[in-house]
PDB file of N, CA and C in Angstrom:
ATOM      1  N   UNK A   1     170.259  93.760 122.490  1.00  0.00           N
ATOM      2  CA  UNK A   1     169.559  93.775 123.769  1.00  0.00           C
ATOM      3  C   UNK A   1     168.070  93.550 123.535  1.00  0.00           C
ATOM      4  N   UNK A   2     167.655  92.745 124.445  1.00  0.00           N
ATOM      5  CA  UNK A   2     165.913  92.407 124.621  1.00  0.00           C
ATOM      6  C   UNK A   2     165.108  93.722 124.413  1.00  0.00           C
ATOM      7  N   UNK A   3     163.826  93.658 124.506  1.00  0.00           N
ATOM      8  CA  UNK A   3     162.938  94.822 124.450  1.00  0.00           C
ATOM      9  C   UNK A   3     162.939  94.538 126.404  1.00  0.00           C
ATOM     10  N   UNK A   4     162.574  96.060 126.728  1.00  0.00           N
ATOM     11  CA  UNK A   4     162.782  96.243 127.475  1.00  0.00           C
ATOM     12  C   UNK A   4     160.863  96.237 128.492  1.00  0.00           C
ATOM     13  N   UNK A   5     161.030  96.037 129.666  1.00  0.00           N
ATOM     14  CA  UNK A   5     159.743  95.954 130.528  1.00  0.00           C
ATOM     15  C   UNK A   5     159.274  97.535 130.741  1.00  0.00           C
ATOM     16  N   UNK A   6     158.192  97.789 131.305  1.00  0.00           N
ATOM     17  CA  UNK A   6     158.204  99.086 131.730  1.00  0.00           C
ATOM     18  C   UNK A   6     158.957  99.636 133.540  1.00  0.00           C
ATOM     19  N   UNK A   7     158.998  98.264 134.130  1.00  0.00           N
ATOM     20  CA  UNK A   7     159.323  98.450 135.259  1.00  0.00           C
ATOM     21  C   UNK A   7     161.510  98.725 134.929  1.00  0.00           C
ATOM     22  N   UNK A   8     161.686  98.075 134.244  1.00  0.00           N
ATOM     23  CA  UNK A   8     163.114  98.582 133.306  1.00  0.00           C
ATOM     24  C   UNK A   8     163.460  99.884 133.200  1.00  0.00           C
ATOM     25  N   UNK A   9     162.266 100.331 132.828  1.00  0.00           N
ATOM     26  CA  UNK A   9     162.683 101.958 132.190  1.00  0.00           C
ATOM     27  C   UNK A   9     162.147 102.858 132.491  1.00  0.00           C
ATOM     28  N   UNK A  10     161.361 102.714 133.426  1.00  0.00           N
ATOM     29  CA  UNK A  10     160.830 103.218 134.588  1.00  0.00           C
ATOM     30  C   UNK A  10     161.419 103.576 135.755  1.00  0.00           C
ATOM     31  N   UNK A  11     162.242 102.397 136.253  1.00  0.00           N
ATOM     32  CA  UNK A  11     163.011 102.146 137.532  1.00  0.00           C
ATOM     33  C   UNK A  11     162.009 102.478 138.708  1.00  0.00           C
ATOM     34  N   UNK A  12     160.906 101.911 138.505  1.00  0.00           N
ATOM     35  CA  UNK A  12     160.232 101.956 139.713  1.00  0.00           C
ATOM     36  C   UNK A  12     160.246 101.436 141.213  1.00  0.00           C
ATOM     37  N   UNK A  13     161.374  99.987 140.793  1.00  0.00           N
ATOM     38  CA  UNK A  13     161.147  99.204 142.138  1.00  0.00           C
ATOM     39  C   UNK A  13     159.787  98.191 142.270  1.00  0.00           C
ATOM     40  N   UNK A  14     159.000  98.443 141.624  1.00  0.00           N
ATOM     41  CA  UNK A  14     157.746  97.799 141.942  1.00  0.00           C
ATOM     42  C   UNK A  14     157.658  96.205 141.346  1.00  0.00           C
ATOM     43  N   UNK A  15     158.940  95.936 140.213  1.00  0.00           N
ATOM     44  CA  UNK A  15     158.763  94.583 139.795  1.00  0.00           C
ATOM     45  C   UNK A  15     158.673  93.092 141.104  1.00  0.00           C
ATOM     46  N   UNK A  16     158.852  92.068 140.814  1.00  0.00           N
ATOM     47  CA  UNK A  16     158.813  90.981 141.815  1.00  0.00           C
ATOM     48  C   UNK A  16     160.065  91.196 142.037  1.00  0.00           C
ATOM     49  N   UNK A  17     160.206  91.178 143.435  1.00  0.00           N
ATOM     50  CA  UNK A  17     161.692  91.361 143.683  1.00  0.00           C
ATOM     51  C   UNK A  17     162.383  92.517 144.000  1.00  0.00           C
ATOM     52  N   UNK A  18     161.580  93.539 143.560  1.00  0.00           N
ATOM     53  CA  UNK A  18     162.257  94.973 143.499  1.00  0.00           C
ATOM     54  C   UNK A  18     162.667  95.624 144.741  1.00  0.00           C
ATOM     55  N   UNK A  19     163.515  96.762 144.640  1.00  0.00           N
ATOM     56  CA  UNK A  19     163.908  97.330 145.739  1.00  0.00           C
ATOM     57  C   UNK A  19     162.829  97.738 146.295  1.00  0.00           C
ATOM     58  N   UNK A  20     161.856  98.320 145.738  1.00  0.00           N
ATOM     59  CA  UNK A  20     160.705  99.197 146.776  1.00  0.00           C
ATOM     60  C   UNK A  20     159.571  98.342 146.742  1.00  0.00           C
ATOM     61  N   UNK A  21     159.236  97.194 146.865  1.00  0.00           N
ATOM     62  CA  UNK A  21     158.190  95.937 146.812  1.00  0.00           C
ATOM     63  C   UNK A  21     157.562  96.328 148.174  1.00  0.00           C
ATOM     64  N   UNK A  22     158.406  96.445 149.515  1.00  0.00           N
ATOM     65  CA  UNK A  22     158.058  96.413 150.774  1.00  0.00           C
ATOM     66  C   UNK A  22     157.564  97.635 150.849  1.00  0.00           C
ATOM     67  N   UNK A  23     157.867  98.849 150.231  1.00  0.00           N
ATOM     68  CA  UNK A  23     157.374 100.267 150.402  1.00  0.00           C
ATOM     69  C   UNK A  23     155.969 100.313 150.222  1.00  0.00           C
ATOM     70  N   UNK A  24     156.279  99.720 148.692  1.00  0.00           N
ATOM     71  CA  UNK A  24     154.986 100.046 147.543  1.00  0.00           C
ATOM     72  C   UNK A  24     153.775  99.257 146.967  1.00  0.00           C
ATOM     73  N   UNK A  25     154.481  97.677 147.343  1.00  0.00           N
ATOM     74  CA  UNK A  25     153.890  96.788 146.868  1.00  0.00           C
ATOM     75  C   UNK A  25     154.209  96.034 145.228  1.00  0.00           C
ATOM     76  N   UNK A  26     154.238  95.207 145.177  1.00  0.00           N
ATOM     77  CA  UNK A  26     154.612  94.642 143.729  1.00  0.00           C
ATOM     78  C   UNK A  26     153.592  94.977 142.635  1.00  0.00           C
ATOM     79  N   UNK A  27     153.999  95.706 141.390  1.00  0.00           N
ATOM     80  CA  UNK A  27     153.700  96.342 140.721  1.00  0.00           C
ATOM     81  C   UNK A  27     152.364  94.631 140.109  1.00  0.00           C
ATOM     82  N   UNK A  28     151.023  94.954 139.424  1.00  0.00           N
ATOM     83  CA  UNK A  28     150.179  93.926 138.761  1.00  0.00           C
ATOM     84  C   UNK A  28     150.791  93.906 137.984  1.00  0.00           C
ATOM     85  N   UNK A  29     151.725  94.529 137.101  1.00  0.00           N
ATOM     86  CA  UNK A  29     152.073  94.226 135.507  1.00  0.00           C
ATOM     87  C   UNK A  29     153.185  93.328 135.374  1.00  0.00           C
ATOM     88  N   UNK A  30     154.109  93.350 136.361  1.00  0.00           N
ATOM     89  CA  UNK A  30     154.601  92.374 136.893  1.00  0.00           C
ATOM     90  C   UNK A  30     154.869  90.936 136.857  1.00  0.00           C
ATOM     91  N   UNK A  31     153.049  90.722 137.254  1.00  0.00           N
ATOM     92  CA  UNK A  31     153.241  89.096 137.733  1.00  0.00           C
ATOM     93  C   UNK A  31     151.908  89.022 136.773  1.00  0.00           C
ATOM     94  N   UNK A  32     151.308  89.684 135.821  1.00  0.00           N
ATOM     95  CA  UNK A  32     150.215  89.690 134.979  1.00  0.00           C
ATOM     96  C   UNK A  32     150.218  88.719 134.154  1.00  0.00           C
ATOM     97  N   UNK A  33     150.247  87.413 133.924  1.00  0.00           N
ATOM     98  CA  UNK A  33     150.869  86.236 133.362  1.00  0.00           C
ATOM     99  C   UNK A  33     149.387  86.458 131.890  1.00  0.00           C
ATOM    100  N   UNK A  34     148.445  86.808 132.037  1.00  0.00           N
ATOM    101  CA  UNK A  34     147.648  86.493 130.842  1.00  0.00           C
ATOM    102  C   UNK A  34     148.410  87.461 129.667  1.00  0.00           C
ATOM    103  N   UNK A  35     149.486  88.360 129.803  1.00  0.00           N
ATOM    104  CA  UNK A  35     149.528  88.895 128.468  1.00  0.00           C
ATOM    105  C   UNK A  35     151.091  89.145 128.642  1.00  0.00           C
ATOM    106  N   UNK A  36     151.434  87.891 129.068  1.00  0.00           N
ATOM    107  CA  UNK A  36     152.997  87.478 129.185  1.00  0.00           C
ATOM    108  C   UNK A  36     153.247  87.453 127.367  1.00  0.00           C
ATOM    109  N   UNK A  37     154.399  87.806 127.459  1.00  0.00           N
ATOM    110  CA  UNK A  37     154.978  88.148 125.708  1.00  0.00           C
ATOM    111  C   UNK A  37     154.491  89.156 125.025  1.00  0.00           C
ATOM    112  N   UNK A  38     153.356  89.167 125.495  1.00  0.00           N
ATOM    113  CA  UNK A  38     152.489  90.943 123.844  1.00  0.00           C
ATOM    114  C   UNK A  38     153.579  91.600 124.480  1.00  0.00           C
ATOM    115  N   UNK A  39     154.037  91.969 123.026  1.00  0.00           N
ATOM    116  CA  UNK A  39     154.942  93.175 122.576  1.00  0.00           C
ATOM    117  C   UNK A  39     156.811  92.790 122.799  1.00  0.00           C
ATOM    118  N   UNK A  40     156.530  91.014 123.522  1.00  0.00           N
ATOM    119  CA  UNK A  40     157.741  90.908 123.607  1.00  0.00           C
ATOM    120  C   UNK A  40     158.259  91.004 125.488  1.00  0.00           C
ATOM    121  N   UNK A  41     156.907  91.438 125.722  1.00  0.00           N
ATOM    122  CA  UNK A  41     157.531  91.387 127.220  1.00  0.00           C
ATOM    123  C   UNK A  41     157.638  90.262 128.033  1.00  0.00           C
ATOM    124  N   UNK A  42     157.790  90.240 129.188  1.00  0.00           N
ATOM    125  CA  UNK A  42     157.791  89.855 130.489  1.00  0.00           C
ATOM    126  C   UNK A  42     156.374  89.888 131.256  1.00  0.00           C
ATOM    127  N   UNK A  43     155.001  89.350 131.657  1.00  0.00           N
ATOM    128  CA  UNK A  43     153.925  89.336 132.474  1.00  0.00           C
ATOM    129  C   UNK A  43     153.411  90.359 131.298  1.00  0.00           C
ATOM    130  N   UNK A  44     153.062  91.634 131.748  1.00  0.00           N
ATOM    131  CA  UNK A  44     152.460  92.730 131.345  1.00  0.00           C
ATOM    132  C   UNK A  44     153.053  93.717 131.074  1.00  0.00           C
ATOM    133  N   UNK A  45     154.212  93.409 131.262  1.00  0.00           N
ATOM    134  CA  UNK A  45     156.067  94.666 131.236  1.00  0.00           C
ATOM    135  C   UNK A  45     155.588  95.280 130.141  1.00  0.00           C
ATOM    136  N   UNK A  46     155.003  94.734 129.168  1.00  0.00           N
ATOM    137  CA  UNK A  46     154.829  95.985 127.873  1.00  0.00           C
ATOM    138  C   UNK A  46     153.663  95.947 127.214  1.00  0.00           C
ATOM    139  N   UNK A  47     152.247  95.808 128.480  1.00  0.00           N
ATOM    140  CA  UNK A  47     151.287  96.240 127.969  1.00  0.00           C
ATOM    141  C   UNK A  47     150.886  96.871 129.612  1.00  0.00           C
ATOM    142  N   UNK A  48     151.339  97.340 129.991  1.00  0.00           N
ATOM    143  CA  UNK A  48     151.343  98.215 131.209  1.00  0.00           C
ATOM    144  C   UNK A  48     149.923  98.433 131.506  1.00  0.00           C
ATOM    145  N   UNK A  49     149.475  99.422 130.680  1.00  0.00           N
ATOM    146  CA  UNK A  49     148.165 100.411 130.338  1.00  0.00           C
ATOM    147  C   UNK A  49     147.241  99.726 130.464  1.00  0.00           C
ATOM    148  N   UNK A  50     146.933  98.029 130.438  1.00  0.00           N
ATOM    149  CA  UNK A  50     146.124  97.454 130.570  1.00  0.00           C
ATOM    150  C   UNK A  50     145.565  96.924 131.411  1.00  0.00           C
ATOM    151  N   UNK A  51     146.338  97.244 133.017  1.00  0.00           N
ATOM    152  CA  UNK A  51     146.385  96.385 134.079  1.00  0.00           C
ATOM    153  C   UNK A  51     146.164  97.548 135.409  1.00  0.00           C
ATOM    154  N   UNK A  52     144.931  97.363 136.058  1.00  0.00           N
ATOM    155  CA  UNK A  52     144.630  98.137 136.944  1.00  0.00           C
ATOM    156  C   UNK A  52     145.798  98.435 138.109  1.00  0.00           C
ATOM    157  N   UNK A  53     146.202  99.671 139.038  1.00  0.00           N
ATOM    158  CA  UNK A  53     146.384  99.163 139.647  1.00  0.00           C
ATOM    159  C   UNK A  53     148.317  99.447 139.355  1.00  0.00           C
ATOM    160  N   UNK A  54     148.638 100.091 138.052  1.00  0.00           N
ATOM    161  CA  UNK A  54     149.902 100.225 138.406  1.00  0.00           C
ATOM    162  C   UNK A  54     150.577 101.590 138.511  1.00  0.00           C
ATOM    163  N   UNK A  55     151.385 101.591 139.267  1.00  0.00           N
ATOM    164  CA  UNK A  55     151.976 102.637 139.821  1.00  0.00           C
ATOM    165  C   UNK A  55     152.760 103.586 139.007  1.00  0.00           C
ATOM    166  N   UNK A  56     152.022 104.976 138.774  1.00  0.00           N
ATOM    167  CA  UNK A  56     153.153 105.920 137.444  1.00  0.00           C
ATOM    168  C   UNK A  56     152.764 107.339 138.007  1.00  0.00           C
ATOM    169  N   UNK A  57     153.173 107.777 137.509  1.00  0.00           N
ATOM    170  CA  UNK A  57     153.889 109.816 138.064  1.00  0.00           C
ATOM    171  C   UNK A  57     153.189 109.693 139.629  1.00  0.00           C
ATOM    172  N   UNK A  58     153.993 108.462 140.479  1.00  0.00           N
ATOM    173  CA  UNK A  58     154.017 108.814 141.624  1.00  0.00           C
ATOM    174  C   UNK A  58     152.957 108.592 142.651  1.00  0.00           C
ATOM    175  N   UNK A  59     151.838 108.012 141.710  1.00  0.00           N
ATOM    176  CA  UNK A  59     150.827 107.253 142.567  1.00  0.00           C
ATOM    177  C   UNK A  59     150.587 106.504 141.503  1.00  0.00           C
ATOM    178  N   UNK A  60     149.214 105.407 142.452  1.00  0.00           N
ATOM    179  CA  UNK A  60     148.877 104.155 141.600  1.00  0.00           C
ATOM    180  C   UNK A  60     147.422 104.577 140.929  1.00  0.00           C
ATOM    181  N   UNK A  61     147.942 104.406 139.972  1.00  0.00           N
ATOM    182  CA  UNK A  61     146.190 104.625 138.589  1.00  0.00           C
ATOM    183  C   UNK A  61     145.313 103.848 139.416  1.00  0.00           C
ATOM    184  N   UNK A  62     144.168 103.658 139.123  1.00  0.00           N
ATOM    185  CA  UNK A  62     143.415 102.772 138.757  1.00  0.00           C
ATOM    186  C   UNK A  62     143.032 102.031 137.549  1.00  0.00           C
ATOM    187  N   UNK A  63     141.591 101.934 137.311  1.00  0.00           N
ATOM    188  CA  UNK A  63     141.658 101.406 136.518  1.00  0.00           C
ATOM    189  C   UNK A  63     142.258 101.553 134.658  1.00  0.00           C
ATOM    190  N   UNK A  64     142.200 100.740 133.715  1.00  0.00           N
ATOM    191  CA  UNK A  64     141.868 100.977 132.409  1.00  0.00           C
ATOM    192  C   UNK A  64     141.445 102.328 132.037  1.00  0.00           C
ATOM    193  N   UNK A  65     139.973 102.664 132.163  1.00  0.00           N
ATOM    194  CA  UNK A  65     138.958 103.562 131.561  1.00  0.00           C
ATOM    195  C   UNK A  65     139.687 104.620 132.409  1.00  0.00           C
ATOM    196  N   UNK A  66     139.693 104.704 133.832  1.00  0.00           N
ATOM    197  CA  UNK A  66     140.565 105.543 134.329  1.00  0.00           C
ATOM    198  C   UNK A  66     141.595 106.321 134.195  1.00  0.00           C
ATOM    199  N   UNK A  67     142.761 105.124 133.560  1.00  0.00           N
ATOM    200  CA  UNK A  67     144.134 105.502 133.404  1.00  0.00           C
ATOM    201  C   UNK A  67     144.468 105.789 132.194  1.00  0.00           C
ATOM    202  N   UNK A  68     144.053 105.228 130.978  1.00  0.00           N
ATOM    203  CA  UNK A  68     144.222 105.088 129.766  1.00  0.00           C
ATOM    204  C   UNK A  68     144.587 106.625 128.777  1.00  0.00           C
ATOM    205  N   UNK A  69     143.560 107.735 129.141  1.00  0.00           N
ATOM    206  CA  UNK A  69     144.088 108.976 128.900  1.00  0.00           C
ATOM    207  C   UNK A  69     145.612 109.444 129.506  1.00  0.00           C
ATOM    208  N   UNK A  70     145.938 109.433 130.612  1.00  0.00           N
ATOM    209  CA  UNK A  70     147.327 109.953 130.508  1.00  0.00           C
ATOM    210  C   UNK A  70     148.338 108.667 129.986  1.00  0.00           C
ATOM    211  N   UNK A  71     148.220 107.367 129.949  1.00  0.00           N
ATOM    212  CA  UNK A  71     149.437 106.488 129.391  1.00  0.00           C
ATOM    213  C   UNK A  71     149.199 106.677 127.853  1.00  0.00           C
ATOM    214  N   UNK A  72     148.520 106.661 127.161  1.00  0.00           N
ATOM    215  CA  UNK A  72     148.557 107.362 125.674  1.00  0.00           C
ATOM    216  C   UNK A  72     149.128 108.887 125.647  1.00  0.00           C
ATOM    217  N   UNK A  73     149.718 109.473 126.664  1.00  0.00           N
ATOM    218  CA  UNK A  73     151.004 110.332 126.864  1.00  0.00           C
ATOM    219  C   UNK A  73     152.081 109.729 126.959  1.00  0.00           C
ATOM    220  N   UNK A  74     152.128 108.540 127.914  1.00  0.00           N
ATOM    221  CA  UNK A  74     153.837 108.637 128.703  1.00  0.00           C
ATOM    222  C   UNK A  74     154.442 108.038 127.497  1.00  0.00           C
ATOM    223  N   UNK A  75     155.943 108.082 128.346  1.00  0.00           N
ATOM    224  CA  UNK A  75     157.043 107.987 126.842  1.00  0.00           C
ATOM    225  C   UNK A  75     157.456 106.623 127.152  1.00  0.00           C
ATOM    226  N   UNK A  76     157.121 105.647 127.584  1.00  0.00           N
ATOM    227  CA  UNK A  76     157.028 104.102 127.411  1.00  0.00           C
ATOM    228  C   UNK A  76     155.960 103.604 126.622  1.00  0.00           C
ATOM    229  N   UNK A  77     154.946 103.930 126.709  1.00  0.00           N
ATOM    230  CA  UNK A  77     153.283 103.603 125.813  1.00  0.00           C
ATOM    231  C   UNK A  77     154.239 104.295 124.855  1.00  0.00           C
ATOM    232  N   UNK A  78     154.333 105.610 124.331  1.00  0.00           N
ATOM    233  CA  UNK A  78     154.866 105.638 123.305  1.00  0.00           C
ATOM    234  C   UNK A  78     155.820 105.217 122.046  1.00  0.00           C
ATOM    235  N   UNK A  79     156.772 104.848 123.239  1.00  0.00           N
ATOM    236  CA  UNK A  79     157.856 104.048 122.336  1.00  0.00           C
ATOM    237  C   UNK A  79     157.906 102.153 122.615  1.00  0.00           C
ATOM    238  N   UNK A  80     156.658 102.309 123.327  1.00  0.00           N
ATOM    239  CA  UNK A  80     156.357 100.695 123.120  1.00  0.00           C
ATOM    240  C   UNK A  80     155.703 100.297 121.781  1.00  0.00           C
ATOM    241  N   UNK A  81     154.854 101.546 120.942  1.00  0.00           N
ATOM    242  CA  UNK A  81     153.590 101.838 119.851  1.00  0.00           C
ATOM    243  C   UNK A  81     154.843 101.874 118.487  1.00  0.00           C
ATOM    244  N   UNK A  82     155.681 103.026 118.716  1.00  0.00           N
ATOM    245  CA  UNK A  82     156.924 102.896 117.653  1.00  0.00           C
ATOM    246  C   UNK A  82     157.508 101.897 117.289  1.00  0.00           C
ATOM    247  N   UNK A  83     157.997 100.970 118.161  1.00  0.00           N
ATOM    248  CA  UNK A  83     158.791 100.143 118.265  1.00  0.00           C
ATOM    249  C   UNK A  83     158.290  98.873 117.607  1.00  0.00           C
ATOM    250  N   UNK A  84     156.399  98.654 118.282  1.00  0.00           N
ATOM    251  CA  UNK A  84     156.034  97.349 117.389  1.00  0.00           C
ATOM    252  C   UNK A  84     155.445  97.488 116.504  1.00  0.00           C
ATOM    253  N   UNK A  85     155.486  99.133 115.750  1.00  0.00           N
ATOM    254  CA  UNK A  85     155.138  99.607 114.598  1.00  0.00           C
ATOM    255  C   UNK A  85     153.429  98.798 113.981  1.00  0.00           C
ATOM    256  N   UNK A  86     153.860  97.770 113.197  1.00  0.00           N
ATOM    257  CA  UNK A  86     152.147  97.398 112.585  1.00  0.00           C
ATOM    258  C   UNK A  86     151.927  95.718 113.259  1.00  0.00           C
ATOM    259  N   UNK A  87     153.013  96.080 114.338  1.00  0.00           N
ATOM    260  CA  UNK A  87     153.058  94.556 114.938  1.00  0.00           C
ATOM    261  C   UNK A  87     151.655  94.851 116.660  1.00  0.00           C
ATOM    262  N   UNK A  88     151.959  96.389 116.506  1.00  0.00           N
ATOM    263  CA  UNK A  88     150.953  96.646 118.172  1.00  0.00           C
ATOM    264  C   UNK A  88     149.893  96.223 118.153  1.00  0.00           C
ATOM    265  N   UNK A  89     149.733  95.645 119.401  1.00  0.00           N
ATOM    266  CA  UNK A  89     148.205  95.487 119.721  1.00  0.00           C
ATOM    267  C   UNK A  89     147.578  96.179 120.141  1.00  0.00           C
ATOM    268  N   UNK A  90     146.088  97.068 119.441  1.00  0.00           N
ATOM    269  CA  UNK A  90     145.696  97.555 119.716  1.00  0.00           C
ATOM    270  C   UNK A  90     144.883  97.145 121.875  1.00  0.00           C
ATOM    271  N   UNK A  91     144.492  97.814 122.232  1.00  0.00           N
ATOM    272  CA  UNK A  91     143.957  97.717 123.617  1.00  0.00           C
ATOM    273  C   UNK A  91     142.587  96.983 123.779  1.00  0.00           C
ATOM    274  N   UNK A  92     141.486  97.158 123.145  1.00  0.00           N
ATOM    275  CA  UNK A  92     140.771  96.382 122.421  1.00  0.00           C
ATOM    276  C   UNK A  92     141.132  95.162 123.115  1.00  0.00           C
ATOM    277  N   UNK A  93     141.911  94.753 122.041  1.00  0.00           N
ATOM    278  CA  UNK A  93     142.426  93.176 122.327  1.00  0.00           C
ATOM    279  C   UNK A  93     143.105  92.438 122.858  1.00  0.00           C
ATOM    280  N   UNK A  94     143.703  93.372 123.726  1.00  0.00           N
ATOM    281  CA  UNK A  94     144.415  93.238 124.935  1.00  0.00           C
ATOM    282  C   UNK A  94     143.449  93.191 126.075  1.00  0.00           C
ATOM    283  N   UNK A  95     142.287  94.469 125.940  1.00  0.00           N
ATOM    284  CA  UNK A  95     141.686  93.446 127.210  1.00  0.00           C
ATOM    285  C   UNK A  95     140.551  92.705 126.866  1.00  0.00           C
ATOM    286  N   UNK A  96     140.686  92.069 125.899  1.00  0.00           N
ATOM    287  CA  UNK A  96     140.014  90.938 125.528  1.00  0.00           C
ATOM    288  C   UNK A  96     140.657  89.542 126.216  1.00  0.00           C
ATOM    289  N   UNK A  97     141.814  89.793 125.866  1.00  0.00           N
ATOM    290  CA  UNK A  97     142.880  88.645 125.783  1.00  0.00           C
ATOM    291  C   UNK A  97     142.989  88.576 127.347  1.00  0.00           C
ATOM    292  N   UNK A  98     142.913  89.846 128.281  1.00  0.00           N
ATOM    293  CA  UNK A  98     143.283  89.550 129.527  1.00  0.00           C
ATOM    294  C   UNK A  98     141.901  88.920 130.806  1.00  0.00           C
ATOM    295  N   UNK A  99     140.824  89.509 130.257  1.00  0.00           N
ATOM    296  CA  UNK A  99     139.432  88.961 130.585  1.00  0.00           C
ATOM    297  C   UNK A  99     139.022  87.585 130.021  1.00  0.00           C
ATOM    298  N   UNK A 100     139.830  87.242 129.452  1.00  0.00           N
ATOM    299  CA  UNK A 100     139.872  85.042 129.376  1.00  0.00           C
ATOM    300  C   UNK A 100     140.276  84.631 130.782  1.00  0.00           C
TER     301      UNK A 100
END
């Protein structure tokens, strides 16, 4: 099986398409096309943390500098960090890569 998105394992609804799109609005990480593939994902599916604006424990973060302390908790950032072991991209360069 593929690596998985965060909207996957999440079950938020918020992807393009999703059940709760009309509720909630379509999640940015989503349709985040500048950091389509890092880590293997889909748009931003698995650099989540980098993208203002997405929806987790039930409301929507804001920004980066904002959000960044509690997703260096959740257990997707986590086992997104395990998983690409010495392959992760640090954040750094992620929003380097996404500010092109």
């Amino acid at each position: 099986m593929g690596k998985k998105n965060c909207w996957q394992v999440k079950k938020c609804g918020r992807e393009a398409g999703g059940a709760k799109v009309k509720e909630l609005g379509t999640c940015p990480a989503s349709v985040e096309r500048k950091l389509h593939g890092t880590h293997g994902g889909d748009c931003a599916g698995r650099a989540c943390w980098i993208v203002a604006g997405t929806y987790c424990g039930g409301k929507e973060q804001g920004t980066f500098a904002q959000k960044f302390h509690n997703c260096e908790t959740c257990d997707f950032y986590v086992s997104v960090k395990q998983e690409e072991g010495l392959q992760f991209k640090m954040s750094t360069l992620l929003i380097a890569k996404f500010r092109t």
